[in-house]
N, C-alpha and C. Protein backbone atom coordinates (compact mmCIF):
# COMPACT_ATOMS: atom_id res chain seq x y z
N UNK A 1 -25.63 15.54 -22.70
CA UNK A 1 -24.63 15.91 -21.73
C UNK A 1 -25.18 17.03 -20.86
N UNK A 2 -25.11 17.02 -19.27
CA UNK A 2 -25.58 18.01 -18.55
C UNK A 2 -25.05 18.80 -18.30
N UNK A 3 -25.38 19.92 -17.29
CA UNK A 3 -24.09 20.73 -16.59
C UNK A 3 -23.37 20.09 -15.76
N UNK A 4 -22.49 20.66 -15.45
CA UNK A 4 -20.99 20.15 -14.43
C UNK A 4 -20.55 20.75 -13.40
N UNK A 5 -20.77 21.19 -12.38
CA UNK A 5 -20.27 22.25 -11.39
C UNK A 5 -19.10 21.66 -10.40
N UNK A 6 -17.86 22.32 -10.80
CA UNK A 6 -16.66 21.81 -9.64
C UNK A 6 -15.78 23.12 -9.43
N UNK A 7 -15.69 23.38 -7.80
CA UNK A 7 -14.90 24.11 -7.78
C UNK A 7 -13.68 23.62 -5.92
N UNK A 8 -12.77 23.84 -6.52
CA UNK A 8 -11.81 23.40 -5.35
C UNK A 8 -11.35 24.51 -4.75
N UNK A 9 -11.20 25.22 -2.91
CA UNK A 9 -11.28 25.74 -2.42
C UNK A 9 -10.02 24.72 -1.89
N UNK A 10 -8.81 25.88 -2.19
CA UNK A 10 -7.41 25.39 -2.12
C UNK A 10 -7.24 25.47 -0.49
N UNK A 11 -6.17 24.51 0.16
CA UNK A 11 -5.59 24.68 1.52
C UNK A 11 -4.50 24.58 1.47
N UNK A 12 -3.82 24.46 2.55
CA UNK A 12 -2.36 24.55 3.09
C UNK A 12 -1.41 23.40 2.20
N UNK A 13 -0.41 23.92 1.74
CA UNK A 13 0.23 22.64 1.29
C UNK A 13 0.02 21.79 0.20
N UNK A 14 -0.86 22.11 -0.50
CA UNK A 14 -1.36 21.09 -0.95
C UNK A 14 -3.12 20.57 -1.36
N UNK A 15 -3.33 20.72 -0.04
CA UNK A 15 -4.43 20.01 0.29
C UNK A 15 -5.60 21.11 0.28
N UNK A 16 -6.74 20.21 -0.14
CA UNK A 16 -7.88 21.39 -0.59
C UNK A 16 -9.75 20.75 -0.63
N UNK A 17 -10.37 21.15 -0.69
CA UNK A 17 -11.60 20.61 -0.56
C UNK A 17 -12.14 20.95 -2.05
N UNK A 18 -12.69 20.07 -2.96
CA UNK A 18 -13.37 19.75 -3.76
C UNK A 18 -14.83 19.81 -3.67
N UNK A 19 -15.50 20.84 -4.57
CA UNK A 19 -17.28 20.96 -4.02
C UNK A 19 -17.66 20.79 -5.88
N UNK A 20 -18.43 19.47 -5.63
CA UNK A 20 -19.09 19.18 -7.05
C UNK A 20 -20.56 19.11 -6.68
N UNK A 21 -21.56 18.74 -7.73
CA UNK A 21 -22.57 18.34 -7.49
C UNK A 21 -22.71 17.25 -7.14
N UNK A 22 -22.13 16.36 -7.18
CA UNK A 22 -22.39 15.68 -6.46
C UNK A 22 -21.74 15.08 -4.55
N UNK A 23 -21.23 15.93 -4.44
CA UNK A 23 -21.08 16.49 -3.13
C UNK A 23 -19.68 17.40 -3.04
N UNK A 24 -18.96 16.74 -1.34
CA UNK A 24 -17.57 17.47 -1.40
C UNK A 24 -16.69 16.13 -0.73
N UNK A 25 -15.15 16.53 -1.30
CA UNK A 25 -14.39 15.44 -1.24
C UNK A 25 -13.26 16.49 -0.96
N UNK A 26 -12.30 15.86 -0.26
CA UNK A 26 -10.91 16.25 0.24
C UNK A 26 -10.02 15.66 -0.43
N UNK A 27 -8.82 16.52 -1.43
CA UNK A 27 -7.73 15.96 -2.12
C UNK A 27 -6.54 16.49 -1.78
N UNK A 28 -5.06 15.82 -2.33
CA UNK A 28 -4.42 16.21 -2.01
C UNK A 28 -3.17 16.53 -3.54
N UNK A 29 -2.89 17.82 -3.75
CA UNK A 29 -2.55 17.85 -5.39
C UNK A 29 -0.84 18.48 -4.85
N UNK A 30 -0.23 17.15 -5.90
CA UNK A 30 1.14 17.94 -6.22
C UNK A 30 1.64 18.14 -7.33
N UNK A 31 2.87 18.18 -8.07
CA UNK A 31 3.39 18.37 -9.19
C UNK A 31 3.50 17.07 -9.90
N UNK A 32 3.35 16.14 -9.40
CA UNK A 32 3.34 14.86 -9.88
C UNK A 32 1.61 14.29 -9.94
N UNK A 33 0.96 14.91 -9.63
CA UNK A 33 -0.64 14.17 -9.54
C UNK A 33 -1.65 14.75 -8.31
N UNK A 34 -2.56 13.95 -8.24
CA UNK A 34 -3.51 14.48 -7.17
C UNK A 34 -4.05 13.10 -6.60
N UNK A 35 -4.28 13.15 -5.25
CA UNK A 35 -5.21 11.89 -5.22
C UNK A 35 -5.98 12.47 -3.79
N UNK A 36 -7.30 12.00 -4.04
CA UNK A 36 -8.44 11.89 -3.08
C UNK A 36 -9.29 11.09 -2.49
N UNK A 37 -10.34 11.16 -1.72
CA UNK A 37 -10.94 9.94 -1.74
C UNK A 37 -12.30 9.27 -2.73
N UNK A 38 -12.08 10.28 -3.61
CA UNK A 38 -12.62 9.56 -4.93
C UNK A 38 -11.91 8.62 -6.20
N UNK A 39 -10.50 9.21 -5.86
CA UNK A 39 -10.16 8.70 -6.85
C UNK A 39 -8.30 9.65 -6.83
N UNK A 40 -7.75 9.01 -8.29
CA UNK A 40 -6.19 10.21 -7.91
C UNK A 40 -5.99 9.95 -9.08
N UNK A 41 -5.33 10.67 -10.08
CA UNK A 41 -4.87 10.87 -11.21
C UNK A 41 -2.82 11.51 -11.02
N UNK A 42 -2.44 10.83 -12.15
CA UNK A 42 -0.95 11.15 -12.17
C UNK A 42 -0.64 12.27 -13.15
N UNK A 43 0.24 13.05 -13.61
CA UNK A 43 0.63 13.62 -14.67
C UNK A 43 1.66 12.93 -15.02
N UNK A 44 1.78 13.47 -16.45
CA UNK A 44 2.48 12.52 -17.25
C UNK A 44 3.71 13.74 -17.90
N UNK A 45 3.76 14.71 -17.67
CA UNK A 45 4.23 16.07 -18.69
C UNK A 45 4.17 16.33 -19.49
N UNK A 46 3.10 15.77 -20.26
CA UNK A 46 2.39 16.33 -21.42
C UNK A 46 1.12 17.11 -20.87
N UNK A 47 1.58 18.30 -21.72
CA UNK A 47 0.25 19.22 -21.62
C UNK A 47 -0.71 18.79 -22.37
N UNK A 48 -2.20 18.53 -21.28
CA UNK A 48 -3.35 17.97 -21.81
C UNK A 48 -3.44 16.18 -21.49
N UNK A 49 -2.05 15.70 -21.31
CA UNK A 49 -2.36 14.19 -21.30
C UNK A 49 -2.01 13.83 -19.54
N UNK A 50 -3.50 13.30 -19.23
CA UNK A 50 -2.99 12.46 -17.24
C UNK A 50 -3.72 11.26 -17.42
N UNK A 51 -2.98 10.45 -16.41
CA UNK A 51 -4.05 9.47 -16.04
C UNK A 51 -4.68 9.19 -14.84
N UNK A 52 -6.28 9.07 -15.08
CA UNK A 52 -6.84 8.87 -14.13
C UNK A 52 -8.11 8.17 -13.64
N UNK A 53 -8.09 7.75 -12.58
CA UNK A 53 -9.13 6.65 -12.02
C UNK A 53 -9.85 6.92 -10.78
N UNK A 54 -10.86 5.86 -10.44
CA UNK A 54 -11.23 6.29 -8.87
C UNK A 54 -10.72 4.51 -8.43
N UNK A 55 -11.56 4.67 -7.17
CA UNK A 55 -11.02 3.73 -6.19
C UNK A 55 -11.61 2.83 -6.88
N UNK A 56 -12.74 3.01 -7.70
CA UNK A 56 -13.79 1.35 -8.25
C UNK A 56 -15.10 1.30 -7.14
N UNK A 57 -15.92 0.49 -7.96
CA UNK A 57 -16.81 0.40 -7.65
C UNK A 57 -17.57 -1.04 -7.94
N UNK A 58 -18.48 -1.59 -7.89
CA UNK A 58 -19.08 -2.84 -8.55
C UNK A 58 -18.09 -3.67 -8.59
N UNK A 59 -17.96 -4.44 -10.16
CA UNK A 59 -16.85 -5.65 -10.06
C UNK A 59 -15.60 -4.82 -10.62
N UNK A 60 -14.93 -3.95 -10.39
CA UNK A 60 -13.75 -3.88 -10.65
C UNK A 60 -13.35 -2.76 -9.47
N UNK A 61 -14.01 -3.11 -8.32
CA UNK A 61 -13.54 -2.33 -7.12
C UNK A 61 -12.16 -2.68 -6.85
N UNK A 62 -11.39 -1.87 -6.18
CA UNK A 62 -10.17 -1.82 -6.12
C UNK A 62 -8.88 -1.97 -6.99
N UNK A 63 -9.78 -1.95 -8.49
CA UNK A 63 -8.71 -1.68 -9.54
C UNK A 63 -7.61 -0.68 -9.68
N UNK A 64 -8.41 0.29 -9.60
CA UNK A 64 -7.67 2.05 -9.23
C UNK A 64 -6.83 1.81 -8.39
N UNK A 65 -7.27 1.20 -7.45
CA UNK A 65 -5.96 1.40 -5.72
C UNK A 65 -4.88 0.66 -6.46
N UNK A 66 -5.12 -0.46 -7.24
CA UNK A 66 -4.19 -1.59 -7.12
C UNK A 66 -2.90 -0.64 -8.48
N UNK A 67 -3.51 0.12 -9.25
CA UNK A 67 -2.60 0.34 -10.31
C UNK A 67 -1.98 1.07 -9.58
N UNK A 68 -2.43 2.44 -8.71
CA UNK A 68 -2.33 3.33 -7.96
C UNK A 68 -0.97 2.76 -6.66
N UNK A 69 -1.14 1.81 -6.29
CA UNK A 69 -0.02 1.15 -4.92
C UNK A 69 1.30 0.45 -5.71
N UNK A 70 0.28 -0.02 -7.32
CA UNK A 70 1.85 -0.43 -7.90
C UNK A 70 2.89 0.80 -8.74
N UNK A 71 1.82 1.46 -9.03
CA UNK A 71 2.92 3.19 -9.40
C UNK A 71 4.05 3.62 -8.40
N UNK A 72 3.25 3.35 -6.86
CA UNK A 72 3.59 4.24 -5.80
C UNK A 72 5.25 3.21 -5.50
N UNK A 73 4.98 1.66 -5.67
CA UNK A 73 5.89 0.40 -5.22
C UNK A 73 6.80 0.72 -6.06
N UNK A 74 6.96 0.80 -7.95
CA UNK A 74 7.76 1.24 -8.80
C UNK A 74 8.61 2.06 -8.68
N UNK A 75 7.79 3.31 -7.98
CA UNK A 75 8.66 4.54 -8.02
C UNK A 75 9.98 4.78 -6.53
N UNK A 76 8.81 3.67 -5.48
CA UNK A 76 9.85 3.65 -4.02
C UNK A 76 11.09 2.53 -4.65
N UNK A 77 10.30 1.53 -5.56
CA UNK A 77 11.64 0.95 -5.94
C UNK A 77 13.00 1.76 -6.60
N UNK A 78 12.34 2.23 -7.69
CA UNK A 78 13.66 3.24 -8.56
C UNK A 78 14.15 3.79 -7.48
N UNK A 79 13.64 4.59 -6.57
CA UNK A 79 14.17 5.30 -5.98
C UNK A 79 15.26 5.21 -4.73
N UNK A 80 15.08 3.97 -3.81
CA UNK A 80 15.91 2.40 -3.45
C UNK A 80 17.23 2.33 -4.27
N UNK A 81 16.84 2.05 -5.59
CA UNK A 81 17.83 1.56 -5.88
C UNK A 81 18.73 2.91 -6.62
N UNK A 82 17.97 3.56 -6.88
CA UNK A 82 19.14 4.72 -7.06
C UNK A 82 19.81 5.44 -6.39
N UNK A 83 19.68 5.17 -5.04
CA UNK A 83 20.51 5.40 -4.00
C UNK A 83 20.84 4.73 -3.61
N UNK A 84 21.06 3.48 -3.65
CA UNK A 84 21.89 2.68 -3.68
C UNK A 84 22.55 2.26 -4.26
N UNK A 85 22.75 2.79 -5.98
CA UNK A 85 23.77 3.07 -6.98
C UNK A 85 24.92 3.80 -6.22
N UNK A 86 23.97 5.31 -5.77
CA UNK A 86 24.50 6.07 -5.44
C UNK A 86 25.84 5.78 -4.24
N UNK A 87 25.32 5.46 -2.88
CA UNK A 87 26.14 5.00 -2.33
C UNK A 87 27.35 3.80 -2.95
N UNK A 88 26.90 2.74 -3.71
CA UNK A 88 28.04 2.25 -3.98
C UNK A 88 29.19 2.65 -5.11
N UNK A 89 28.69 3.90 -5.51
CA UNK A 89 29.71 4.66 -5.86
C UNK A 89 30.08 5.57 -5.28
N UNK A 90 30.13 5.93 -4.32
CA UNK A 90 30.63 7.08 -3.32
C UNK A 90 31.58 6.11 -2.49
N UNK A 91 31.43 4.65 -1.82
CA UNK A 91 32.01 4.07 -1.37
C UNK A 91 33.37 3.62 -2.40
N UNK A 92 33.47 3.21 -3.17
CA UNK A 92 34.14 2.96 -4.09
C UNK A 92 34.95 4.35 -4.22
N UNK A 93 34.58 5.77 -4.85
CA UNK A 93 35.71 6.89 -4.79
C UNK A 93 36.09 6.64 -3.38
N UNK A 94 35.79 6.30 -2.34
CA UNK A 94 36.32 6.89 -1.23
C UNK A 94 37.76 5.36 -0.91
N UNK A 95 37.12 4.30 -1.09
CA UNK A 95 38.41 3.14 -1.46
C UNK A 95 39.38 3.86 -2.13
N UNK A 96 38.96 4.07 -3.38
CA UNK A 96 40.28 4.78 -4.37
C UNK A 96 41.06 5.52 -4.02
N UNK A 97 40.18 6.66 -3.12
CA UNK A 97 41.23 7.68 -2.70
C UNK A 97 41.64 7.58 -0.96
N UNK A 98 41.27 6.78 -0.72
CA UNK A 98 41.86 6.03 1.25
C UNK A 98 43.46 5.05 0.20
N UNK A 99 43.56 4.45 -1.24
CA UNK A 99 44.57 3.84 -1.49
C UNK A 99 45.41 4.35 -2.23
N UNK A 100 44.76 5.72 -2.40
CA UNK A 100 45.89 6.91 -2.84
C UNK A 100 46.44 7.53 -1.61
N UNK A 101 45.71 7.35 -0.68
CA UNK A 101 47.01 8.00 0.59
C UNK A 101 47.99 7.03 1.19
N UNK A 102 47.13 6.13 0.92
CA UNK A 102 48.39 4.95 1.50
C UNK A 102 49.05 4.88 1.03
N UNK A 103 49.09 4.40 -0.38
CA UNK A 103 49.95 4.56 -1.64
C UNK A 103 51.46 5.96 -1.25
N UNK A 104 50.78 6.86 -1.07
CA UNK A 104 51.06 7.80 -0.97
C UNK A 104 52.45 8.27 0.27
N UNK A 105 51.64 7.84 1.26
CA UNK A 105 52.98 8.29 2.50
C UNK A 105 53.84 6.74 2.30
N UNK A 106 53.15 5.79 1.72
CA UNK A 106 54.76 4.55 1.84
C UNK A 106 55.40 4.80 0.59
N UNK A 107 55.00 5.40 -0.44
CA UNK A 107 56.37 6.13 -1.16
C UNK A 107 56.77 6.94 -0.47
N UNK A 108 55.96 8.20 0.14
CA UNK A 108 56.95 8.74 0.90
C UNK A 108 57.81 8.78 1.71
N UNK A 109 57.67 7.61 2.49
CA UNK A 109 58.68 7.07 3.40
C UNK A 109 59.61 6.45 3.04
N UNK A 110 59.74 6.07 1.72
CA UNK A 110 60.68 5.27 1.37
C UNK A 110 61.82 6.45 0.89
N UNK A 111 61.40 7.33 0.24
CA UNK A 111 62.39 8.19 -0.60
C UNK A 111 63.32 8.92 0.46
């Protein structure tokens, strides 16, 4: 096993330049993962446990992207549809209580 030299020279937001030996690469790191153009890794919230890949290379080029676009499709899905839970329960209280006022002034008009 050799030496290893990496050091990342943080930027704005996020975003930061990566200087290894074997060159420099531009990433972009949040609380959920990092991804660059080598490669992007996720966290998982276990301390010590991520997963991670590069883009591929040889015969399993574009493996990484592909797990990587279906994480990204999963999560725009959940996220779709949980707001759209959302709204159809906000629509629904708001039925309930538009037929509590109606409800409401034609008893009152009657009494």
């Amino acid at each position: 096993m050799g030496f290893r030299y990496n050091k990342r020279i943080g930027g704005n937001k996020g975003w930061g330049w990566n200087i290894s030996g074997s060159g420099v690469s531009s990433s972009y790191r949040s609380k959920y993962g990092s991804i660059g153009s080598r490669g992007f890794s996720i966290r998982t919230g276990i301390p010590g446990l991520s997963f991670s890949s590069g883009w591929g290379s040889g015969k399993n080029k574009g493996a990484g992207a592909a797990v990587f676009l279906a994480l990204i499709g999963f999560y725009a899905a959940a996220v779709v549809f949980y707001n759209l839970f959302r709204f159809v329960i906000w629509g629904a209280t708001e039925l309930y209580h538009a037929f509590l006022r109606l409800y409401s002034r034609s008893s009152g008009n009657q009494s």
